[in-house]
C-alpha atoms as a PDB file:
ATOM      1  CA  UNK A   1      77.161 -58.246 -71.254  1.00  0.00           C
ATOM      2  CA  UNK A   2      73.941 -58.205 -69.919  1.00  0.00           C
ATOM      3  CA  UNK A   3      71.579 -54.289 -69.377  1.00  0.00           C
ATOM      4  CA  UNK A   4      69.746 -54.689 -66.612  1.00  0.00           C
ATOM      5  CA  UNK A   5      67.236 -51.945 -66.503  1.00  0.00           C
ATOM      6  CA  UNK A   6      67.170 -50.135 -62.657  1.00  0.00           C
ATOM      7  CA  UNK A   7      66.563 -47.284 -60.574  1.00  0.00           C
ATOM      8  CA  UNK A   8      67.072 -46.276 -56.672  1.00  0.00           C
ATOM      9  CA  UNK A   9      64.308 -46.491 -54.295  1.00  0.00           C
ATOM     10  CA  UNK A  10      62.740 -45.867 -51.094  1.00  0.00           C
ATOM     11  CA  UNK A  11      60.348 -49.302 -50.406  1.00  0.00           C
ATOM     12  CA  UNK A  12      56.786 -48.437 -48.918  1.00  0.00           C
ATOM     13  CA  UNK A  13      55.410 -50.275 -46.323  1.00  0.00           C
ATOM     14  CA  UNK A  14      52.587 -52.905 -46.893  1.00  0.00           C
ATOM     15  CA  UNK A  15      50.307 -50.861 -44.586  1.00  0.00           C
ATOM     16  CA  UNK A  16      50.333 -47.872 -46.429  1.00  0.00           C
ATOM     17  CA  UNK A  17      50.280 -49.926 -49.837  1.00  0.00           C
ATOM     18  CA  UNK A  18      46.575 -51.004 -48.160  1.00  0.00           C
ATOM     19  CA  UNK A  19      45.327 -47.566 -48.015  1.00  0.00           C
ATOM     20  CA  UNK A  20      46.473 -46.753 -51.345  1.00  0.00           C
ATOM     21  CA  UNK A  21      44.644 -49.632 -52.871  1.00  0.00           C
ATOM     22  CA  UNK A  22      41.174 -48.202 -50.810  1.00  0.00           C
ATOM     23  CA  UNK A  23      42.228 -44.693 -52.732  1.00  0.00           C
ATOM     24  CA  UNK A  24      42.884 -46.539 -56.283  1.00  0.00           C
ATOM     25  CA  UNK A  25      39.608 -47.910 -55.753  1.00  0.00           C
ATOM     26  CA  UNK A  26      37.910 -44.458 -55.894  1.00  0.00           C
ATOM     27  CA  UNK A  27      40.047 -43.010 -58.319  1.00  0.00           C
ATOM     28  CA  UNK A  28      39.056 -46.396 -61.209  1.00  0.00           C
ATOM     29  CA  UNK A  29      35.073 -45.498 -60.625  1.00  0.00           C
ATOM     30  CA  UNK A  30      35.659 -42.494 -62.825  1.00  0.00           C
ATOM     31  CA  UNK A  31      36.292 -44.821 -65.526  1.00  0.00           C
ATOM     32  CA  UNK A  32      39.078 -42.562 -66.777  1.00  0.00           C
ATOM     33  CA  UNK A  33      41.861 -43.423 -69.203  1.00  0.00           C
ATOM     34  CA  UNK A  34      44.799 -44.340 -66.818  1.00  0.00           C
ATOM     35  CA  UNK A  35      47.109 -46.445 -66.226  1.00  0.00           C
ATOM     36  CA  UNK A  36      47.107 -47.218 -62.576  1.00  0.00           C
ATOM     37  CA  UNK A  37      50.602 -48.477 -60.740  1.00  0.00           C
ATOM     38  CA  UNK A  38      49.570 -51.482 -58.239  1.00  0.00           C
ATOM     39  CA  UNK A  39      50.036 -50.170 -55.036  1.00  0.00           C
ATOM     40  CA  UNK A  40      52.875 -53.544 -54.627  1.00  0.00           C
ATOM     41  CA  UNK A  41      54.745 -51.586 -57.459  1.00  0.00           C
ATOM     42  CA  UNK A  42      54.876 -48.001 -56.213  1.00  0.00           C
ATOM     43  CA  UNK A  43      58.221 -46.757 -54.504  1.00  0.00           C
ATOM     44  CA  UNK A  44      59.745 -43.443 -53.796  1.00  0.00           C
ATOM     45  CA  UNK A  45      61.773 -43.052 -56.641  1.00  0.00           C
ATOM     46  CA  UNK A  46      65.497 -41.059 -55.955  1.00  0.00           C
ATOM     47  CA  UNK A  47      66.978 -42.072 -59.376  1.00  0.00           C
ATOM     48  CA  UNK A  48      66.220 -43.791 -62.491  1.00  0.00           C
ATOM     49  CA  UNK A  49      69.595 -45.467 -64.017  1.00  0.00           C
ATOM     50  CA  UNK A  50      67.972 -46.794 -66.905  1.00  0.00           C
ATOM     51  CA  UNK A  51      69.872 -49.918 -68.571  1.00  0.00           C
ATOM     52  CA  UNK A  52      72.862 -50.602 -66.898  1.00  0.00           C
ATOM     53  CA  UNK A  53      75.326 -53.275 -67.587  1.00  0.00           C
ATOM     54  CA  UNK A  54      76.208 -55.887 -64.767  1.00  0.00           C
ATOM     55  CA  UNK A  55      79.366 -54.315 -63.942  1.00  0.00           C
ATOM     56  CA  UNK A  56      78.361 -51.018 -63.791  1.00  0.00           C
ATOM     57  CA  UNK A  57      75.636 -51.886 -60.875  1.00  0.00           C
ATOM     58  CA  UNK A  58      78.541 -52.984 -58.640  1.00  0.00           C
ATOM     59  CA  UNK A  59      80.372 -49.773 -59.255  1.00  0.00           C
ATOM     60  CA  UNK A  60      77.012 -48.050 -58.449  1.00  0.00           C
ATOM     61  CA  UNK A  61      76.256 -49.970 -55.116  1.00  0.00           C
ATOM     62  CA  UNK A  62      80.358 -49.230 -54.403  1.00  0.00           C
ATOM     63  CA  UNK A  63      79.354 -45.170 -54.944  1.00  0.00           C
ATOM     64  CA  UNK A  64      75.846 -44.905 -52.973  1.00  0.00           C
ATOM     65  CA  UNK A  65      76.479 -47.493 -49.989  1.00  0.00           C
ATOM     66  CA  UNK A  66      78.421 -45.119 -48.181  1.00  0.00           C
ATOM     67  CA  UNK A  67      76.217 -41.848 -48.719  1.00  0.00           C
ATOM     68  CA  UNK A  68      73.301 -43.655 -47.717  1.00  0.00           C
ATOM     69  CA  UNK A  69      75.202 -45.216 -44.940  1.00  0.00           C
ATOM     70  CA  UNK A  70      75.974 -41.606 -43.400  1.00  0.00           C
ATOM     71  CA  UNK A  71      72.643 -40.408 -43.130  1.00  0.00           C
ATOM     72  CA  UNK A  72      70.184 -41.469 -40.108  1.00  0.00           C
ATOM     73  CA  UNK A  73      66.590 -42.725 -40.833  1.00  0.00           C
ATOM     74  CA  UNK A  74      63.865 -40.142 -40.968  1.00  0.00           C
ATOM     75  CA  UNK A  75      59.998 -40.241 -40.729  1.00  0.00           C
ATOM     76  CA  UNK A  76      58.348 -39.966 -44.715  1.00  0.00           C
ATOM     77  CA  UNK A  77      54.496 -38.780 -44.245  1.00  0.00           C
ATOM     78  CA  UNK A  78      52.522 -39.818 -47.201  1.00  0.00           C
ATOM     79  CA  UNK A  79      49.283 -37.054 -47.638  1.00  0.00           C
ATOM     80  CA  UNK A  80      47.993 -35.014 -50.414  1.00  0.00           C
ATOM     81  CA  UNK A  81      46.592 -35.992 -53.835  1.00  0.00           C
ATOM     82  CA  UNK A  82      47.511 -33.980 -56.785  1.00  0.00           C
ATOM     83  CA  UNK A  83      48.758 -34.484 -60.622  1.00  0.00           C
ATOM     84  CA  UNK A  84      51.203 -33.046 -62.842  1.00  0.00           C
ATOM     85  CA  UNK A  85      52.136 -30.521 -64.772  1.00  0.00           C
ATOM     86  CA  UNK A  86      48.375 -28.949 -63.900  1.00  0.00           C
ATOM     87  CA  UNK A  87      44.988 -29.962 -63.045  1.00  0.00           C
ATOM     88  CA  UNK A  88      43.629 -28.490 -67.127  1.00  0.00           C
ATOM     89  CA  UNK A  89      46.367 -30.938 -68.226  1.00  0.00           C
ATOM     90  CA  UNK A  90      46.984 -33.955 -65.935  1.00  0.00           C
ATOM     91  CA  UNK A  91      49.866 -36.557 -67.373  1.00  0.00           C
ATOM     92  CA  UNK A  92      50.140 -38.134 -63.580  1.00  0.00           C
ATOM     93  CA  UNK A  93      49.007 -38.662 -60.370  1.00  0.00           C
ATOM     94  CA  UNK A  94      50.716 -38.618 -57.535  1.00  0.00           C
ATOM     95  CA  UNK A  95      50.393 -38.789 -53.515  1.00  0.00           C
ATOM     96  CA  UNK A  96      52.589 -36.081 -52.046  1.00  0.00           C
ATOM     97  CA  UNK A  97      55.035 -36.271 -49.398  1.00  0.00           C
ATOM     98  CA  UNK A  98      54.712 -34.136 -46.457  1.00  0.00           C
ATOM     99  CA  UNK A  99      56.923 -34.710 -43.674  1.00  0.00           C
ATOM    100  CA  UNK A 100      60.790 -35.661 -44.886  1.00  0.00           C
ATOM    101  CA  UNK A 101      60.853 -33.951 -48.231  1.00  0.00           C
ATOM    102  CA  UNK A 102      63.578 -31.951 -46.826  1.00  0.00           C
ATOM    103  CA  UNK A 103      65.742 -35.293 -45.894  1.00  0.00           C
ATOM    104  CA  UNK A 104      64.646 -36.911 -48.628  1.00  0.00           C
ATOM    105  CA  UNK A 105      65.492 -34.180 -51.232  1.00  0.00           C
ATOM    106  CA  UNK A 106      69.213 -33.825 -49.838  1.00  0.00           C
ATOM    107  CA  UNK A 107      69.775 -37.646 -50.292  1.00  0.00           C
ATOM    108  CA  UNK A 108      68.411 -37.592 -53.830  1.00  0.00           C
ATOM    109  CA  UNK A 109      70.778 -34.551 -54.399  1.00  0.00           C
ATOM    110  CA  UNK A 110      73.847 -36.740 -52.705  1.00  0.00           C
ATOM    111  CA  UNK A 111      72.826 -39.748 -55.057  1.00  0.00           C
ATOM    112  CA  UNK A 112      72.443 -37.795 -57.778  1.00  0.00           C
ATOM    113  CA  UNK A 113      75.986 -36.619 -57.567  1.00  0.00           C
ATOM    114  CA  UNK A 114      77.426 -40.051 -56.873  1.00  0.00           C
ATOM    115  CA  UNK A 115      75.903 -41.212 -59.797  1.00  0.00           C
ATOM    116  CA  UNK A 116      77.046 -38.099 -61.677  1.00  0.00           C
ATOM    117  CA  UNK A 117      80.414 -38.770 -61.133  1.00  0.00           C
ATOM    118  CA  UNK A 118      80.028 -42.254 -63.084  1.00  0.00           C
ATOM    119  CA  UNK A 119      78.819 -40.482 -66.405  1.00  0.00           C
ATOM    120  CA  UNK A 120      74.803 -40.836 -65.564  1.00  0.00           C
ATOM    121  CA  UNK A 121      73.444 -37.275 -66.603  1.00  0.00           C
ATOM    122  CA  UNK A 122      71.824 -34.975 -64.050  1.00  0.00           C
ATOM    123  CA  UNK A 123      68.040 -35.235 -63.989  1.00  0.00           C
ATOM    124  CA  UNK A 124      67.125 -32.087 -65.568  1.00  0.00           C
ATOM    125  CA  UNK A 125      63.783 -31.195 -63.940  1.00  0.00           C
ATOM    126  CA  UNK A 126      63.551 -30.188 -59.907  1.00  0.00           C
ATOM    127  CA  UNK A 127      63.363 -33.276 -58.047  1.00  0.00           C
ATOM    128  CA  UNK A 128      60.109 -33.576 -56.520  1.00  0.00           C
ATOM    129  CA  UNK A 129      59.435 -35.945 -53.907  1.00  0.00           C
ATOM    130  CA  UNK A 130      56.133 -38.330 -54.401  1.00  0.00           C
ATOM    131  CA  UNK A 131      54.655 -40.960 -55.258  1.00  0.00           C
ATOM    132  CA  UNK A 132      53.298 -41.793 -58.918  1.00  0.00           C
ATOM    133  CA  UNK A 133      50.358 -43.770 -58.789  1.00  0.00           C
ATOM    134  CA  UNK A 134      48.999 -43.104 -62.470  1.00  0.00           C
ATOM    135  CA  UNK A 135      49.623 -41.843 -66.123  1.00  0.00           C
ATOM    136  CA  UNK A 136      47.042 -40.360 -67.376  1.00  0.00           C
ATOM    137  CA  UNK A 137      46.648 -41.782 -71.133  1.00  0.00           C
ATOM    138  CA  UNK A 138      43.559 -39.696 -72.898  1.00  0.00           C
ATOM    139  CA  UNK A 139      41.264 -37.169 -71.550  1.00  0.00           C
ATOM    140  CA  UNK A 140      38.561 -39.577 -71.495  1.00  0.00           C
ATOM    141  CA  UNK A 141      36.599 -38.631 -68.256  1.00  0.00           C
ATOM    142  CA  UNK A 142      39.221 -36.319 -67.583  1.00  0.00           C
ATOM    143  CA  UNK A 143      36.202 -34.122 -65.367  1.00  0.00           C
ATOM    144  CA  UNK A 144      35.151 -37.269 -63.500  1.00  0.00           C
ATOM    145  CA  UNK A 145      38.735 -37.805 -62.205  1.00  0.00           C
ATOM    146  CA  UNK A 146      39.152 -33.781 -61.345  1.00  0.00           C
ATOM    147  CA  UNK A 147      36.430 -33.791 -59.353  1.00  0.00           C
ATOM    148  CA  UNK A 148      37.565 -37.357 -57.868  1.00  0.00           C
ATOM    149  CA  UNK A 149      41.372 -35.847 -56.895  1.00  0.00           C
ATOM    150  CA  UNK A 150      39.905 -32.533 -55.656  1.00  0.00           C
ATOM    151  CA  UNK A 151      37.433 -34.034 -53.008  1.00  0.00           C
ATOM    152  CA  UNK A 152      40.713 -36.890 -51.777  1.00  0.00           C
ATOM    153  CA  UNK A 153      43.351 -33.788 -52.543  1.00  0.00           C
ATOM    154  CA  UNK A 154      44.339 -34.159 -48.683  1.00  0.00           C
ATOM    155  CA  UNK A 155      44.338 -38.180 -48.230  1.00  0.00           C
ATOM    156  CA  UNK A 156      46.014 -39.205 -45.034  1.00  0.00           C
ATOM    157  CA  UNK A 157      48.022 -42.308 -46.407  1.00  0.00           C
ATOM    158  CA  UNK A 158      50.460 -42.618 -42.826  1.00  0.00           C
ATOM    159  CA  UNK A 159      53.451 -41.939 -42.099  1.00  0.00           C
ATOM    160  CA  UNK A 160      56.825 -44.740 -42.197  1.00  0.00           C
ATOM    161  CA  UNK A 161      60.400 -44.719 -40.917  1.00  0.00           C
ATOM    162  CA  UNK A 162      62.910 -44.472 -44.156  1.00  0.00           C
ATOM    163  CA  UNK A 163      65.922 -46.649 -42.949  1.00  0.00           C
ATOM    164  CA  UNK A 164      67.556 -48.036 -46.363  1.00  0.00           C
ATOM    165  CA  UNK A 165      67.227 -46.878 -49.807  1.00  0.00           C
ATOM    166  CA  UNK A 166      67.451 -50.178 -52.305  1.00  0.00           C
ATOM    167  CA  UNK A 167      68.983 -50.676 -55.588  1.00  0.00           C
ATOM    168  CA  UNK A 168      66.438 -52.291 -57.750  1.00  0.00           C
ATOM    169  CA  UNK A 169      65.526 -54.125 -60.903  1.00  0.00           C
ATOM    170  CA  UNK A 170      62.595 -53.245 -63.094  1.00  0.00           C
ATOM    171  CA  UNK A 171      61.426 -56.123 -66.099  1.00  0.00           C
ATOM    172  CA  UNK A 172      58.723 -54.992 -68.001  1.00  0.00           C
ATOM    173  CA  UNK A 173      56.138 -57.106 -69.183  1.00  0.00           C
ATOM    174  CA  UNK A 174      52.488 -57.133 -70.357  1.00  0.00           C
ATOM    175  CA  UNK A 175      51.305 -57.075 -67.458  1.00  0.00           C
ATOM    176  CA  UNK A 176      53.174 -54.682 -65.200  1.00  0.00           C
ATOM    177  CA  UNK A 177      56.557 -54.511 -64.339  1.00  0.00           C
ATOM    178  CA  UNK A 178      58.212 -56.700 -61.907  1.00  0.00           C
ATOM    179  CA  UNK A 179      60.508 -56.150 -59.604  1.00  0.00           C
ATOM    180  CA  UNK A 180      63.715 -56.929 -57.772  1.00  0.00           C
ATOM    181  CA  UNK A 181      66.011 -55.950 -55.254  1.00  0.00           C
ATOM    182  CA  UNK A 182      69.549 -56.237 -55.792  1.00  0.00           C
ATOM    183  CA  UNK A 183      70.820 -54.077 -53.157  1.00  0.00           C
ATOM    184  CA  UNK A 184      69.956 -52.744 -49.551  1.00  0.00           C
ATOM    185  CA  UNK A 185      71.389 -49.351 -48.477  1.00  0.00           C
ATOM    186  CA  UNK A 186      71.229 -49.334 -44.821  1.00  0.00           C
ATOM    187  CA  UNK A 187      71.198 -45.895 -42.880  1.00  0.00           C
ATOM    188  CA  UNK A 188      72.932 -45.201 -39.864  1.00  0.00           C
ATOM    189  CA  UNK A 189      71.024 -46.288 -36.651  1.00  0.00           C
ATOM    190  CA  UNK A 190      70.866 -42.863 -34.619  1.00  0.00           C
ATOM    191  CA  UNK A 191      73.456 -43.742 -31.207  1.00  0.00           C
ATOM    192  CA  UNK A 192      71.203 -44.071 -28.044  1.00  0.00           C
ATOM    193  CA  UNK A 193      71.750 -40.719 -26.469  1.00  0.00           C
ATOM    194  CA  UNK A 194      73.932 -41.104 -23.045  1.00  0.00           C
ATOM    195  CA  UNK A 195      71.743 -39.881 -19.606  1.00  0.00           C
ATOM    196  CA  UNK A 196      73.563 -37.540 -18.019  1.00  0.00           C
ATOM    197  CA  UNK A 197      73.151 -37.307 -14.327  1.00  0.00           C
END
């Protein structure tokens, strides 16, 4: 049977994929060893499955549609430019998220425990929400890019409705991995609140 490798996502928005291209822009002058994401490629990551086979996916969409359907859509607000585990030792970059980590915390904790429940282990580290947008490979103009993330360490990317989470496929090749949706997770549309008079 057929692995598909996959993960569980939060799309961005094309505008805000413009602005992060401007930002990537800045961030390549330094000439530092990374390895940029393409701003088409970056998502809000909730949980990485790994290879899966076929089946399994189905079971998976069967286990998070209805967690994800129970939730109402909440504003994400993209800001802040930072890297991880510490500035002296940057491994990757990543635009923070400033508005909705709360909401988008608890549904990473409610898919996490779906997906628990069909043998995937527990991400071990504290779940963070943001965005990677590099991987720092050598500390080849490792000042360069310091000095570059300190002076853009409170970018204004925008801010996006979250509505539906997706299920999707990651290939890798040469070039960058490619990418596929296999599954929309729709939230629930918030009821129109009745005027009282």
């Amino acid at each position: 049977m057929e692995e598909i490798r996959s993960f569980i996502a939060i799309e961005i928005p094309q505008p805000l994929k413009v602005k992060m291209e401007d930002l990537l822009k800045k961030l390549r002058r330094t000439e530092a060893d990374v390895k940029w994401v393409r701003p088409a490629s970056i998502h809000l990551t909730l949980k990485f499955l790994g290879s899966v086979p076929e089946e399994m996916l189905k079971k998976i969409a069967l286990a998070i549609s209805p967690v994800v359907a129970s939730g109402e859509p909440f504003a994400l607000h993209v800001q802040g430019l930072g890297c991880f585990p510490s500035s002296r030792n940057p491994r990757v970059i990543w635009l923070g998220i400033n508005q909705g980590a709360e909401q988008v915390s608890s549904l990473q904790r409610a898919i996490e425990k779906q997906t628990a429940e069909l043998s995937f282990p527990p991400e071990t580290r504290p779940f963070t929400p943001h965005l990677t947008i590099g991987r720092v490979r050598s500390p080849k103009s490792k000042n360069f890019l310091m000095q570059e993330i300190e002076a853009n360490k409170d970018v204004e990317i925008g801010a996006f409705q979250a509505k539906e989470v997706f299920l999707i496929k990651s290939e890798l090749n040469p070039s960058g991995a490619i990418y596929t949706k296999l599954h929309a997770f729709p939230m629930r549309e918030s009821q129109p609140k009745q005027m009282g008079f």
